[in-house]
Protein backbone atom coordinates (compact mmCIF):
# COMPACT_ATOMS: atom_id res chain seq x y z
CA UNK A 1 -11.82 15.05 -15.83
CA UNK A 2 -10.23 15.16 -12.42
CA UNK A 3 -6.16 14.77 -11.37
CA UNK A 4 -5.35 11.97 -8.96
CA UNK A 5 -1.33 11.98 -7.46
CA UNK A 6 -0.08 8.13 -7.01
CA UNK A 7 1.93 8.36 -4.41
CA UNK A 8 4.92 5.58 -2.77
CA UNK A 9 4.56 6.64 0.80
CA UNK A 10 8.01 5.88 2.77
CA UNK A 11 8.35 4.36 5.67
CA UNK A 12 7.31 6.31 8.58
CA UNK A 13 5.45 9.06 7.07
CA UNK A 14 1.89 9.83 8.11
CA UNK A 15 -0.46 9.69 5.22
CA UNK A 16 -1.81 13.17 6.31
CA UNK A 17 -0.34 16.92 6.22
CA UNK A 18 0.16 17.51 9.73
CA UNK A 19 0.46 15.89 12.50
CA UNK A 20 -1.55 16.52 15.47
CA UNK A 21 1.66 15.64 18.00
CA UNK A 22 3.39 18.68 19.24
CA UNK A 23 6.43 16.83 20.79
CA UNK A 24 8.21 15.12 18.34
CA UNK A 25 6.04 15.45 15.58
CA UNK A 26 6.62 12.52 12.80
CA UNK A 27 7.09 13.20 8.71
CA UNK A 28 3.83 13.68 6.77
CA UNK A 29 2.95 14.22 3.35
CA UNK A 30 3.62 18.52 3.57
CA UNK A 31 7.07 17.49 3.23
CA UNK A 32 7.13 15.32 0.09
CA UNK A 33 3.65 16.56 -1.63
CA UNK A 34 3.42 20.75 -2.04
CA UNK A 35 0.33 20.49 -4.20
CA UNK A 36 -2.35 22.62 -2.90
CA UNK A 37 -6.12 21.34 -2.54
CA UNK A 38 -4.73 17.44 -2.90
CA UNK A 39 -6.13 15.38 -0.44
CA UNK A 40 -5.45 11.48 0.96
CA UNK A 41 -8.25 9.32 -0.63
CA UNK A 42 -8.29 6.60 1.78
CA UNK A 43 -4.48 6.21 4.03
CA UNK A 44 -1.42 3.83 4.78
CA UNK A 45 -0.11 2.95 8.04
CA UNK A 46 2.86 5.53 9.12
CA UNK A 47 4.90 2.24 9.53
CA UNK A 48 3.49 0.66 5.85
CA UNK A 49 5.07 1.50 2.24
CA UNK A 50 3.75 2.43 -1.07
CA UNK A 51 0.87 3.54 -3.00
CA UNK A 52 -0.58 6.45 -1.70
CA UNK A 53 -3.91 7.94 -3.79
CA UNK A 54 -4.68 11.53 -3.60
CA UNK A 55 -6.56 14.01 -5.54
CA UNK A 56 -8.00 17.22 -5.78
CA UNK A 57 -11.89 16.02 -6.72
CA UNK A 58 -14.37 15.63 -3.83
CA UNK A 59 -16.20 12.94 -5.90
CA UNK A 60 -13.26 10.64 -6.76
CA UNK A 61 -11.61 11.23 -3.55
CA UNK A 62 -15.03 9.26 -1.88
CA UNK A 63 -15.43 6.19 -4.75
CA UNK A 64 -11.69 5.34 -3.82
CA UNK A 65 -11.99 5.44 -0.33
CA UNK A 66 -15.33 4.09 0.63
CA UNK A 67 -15.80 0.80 2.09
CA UNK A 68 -18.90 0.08 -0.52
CA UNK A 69 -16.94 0.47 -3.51
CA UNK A 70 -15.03 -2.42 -2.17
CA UNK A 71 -12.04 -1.24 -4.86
CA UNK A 72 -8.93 -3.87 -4.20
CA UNK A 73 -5.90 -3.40 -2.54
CA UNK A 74 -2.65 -5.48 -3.25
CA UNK A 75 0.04 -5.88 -0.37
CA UNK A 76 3.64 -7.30 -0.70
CA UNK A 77 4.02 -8.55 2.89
CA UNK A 78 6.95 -9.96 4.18
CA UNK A 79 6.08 -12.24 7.22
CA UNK A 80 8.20 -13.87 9.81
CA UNK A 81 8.81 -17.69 9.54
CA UNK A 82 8.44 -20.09 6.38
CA UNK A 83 4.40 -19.38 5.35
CA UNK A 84 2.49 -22.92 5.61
CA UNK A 85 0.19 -23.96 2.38
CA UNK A 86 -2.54 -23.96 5.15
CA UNK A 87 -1.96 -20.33 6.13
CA UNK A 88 -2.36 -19.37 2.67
CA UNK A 89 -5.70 -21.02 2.08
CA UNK A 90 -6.95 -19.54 5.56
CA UNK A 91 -6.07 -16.19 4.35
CA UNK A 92 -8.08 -17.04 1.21
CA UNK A 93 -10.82 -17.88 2.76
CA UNK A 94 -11.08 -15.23 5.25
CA UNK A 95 -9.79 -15.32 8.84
CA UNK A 96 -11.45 -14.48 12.44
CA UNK A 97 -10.38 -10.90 13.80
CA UNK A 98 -11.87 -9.43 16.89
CA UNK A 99 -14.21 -6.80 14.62
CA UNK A 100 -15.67 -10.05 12.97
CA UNK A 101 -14.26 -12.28 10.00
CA UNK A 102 -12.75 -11.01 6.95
CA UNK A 103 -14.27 -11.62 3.31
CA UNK A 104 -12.53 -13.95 1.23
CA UNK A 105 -8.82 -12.74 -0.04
CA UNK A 106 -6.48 -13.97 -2.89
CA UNK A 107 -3.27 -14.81 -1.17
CA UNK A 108 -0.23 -16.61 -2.72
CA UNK A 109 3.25 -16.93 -1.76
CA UNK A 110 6.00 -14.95 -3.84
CA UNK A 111 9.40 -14.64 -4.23
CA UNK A 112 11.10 -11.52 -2.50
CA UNK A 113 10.15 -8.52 -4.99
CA UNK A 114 13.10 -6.60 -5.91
CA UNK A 115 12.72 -3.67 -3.70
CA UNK A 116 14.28 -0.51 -2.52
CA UNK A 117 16.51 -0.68 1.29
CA UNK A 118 14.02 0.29 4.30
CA UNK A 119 15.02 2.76 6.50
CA UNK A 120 15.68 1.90 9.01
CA UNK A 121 16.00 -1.95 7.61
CA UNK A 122 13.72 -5.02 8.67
CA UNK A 123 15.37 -7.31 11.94
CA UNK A 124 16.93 -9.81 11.04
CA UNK A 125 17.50 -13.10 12.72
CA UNK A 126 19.68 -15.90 11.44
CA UNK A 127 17.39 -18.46 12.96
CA UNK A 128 14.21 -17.61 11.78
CA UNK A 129 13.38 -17.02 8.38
CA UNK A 130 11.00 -14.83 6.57
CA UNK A 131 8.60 -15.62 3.13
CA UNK A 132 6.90 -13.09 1.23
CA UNK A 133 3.17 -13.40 0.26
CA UNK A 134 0.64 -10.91 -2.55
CA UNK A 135 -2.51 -10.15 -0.50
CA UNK A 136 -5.24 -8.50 -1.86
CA UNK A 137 -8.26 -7.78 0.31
CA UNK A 138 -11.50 -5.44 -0.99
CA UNK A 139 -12.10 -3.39 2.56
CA UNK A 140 -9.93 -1.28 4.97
CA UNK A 141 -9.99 -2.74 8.45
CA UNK A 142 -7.31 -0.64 10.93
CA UNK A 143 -3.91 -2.86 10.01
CA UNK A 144 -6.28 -5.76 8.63
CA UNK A 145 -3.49 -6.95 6.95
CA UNK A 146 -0.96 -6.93 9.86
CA UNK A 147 -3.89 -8.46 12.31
CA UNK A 148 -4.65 -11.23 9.39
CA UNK A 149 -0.93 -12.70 8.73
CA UNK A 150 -0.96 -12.40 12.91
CA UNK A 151 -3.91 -14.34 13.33
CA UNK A 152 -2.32 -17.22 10.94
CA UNK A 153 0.18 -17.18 13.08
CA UNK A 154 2.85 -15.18 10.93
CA UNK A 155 3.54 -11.96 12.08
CA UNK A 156 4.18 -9.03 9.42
CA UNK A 157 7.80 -7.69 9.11
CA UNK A 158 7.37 -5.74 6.00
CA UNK A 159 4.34 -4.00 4.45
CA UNK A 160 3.92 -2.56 0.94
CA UNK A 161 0.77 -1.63 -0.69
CA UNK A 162 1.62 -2.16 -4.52
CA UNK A 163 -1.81 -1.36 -6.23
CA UNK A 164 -5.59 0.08 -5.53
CA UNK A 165 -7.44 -0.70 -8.35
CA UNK A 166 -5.57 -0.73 -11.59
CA UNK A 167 -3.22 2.08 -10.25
CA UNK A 168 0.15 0.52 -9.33
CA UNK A 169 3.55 1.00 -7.51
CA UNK A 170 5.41 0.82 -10.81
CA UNK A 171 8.24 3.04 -11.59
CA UNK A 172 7.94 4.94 -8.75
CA UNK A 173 10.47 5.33 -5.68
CA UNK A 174 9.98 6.16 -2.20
CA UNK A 175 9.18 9.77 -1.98
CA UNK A 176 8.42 9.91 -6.33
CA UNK A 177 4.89 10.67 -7.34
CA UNK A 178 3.38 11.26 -10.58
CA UNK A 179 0.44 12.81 -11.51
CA UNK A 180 -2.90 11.16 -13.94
CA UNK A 181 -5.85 12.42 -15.12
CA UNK A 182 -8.98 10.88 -14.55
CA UNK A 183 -11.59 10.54 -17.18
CA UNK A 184 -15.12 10.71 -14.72
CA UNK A 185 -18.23 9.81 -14.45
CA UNK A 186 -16.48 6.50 -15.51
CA UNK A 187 -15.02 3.99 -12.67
CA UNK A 188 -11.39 4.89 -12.49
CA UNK A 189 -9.13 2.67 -14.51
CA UNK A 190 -5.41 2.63 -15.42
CA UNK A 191 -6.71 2.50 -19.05
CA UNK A 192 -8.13 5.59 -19.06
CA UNK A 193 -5.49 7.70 -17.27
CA UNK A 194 -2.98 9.98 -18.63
CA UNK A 195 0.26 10.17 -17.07
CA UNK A 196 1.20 13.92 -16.84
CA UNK A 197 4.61 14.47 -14.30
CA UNK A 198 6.51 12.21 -12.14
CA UNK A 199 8.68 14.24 -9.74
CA UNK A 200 11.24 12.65 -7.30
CA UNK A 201 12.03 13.34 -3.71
CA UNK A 202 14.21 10.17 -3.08
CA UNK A 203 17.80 8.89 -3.59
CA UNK A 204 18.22 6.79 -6.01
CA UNK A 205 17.13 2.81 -4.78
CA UNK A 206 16.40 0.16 -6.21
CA UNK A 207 12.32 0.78 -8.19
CA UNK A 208 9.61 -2.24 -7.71
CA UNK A 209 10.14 -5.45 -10.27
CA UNK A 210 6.45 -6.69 -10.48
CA UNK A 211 8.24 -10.11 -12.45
CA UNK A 212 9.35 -10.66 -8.87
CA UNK A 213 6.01 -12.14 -8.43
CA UNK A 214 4.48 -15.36 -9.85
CA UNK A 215 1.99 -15.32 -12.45
């Protein structure tokens, strides 16, 4: 049995407890997490949202985060511009980065999720619009998923990592985190967790609607 925190990361918050910068340092997880011996199993972009993983058990804490578990990640990505059929099936199939090509992805276009305001917000231009795609990819590249919509020619406004695994965003507000246990040596799975707190940091916003998305 081990505890694992899911955590949704807000904007602009390093997914670490300190930060290394003297000048200026930036928000990290000391001041939303004050759970002693939890640690980040794998991280999320300071300027990403969402599900954060951490837990207290060595063992768990390396089958989430290693690249040969290949455990999926789902992304709510708002891009800029109106996303082509074409881009979709390249990001399917895997697209050309300067570290080598990416495996195959499931991508499909969604409508906007129902989500909470950003902080500050997204740019907005009357001119150009902005789509939403699901991305799920099974390895970590540095901002893979930034550099793939980029490389399709649809730069990323908007990132949100809404599940790892079969853990997911739901119910949970920027700065909320609950707290499941883990039923080992079996492969972590939302059907064998048991939800135990879910304590909130945020004001109240608007929570994740996963019937945003298509099935």
């Amino acid at each position: 049995m081990a505890d694992i925190i899911l955590f949704n990361k807000p904007f602009q918050v390093l997914s670490q407890f300190t930060d290394e910068r003297a000048n200026n340092p930036r928000s990290t997880l000391a001041e939303w997490i004050k759970k002693p011996d939890f640690y980040p199993a794998g991280r999320l972009d300071y300027d990403s949202e969402g599900l954060l993983l951490l837990t207290n058990h060595g063992p768990l804490q390396h089958r989430i985060a290693s690249p040969q578990t290949k455990m999926p990640k789902t992304y709510w990505v708002q891009v800029e511009g109106e996303i082509s059929a074409e881009a979709i099936d390249q990001l399917s199939k895997g697209v050309n980065l300067k570290d080598g090509p990416t495996r195959p992805a499931k991508a499909q276009r969604i409508e906007p999720p129902s989500l909470w305001p950003r902080t500050p917000p997204v740019r907005h231009r009357e001119t150009i619009p902005t789509s939403w795609i699901e991305l799920t990819i099974s390895e970590g590249r540095n901002r893979q998923v930034r550099r793939m919509t980029a490389a399709v020619g649809y730069p990323t406004l908007r990132l949100i990592r809404y599940k790892i695994g079969d853990w997911t965003l739901d119910k949970l507000l920027p700065g909320e985190f609950r707290i499941e246990q883990v039923h080992l040596p079996d492969a972590p799975s939302a059907n064998s967790t048991q939800t135990r707190r879910t304590h909130s940091r945020s004001p109240k916003a608007r929570r994740p609607n996963r019937r945003s998305a298509p099935k």
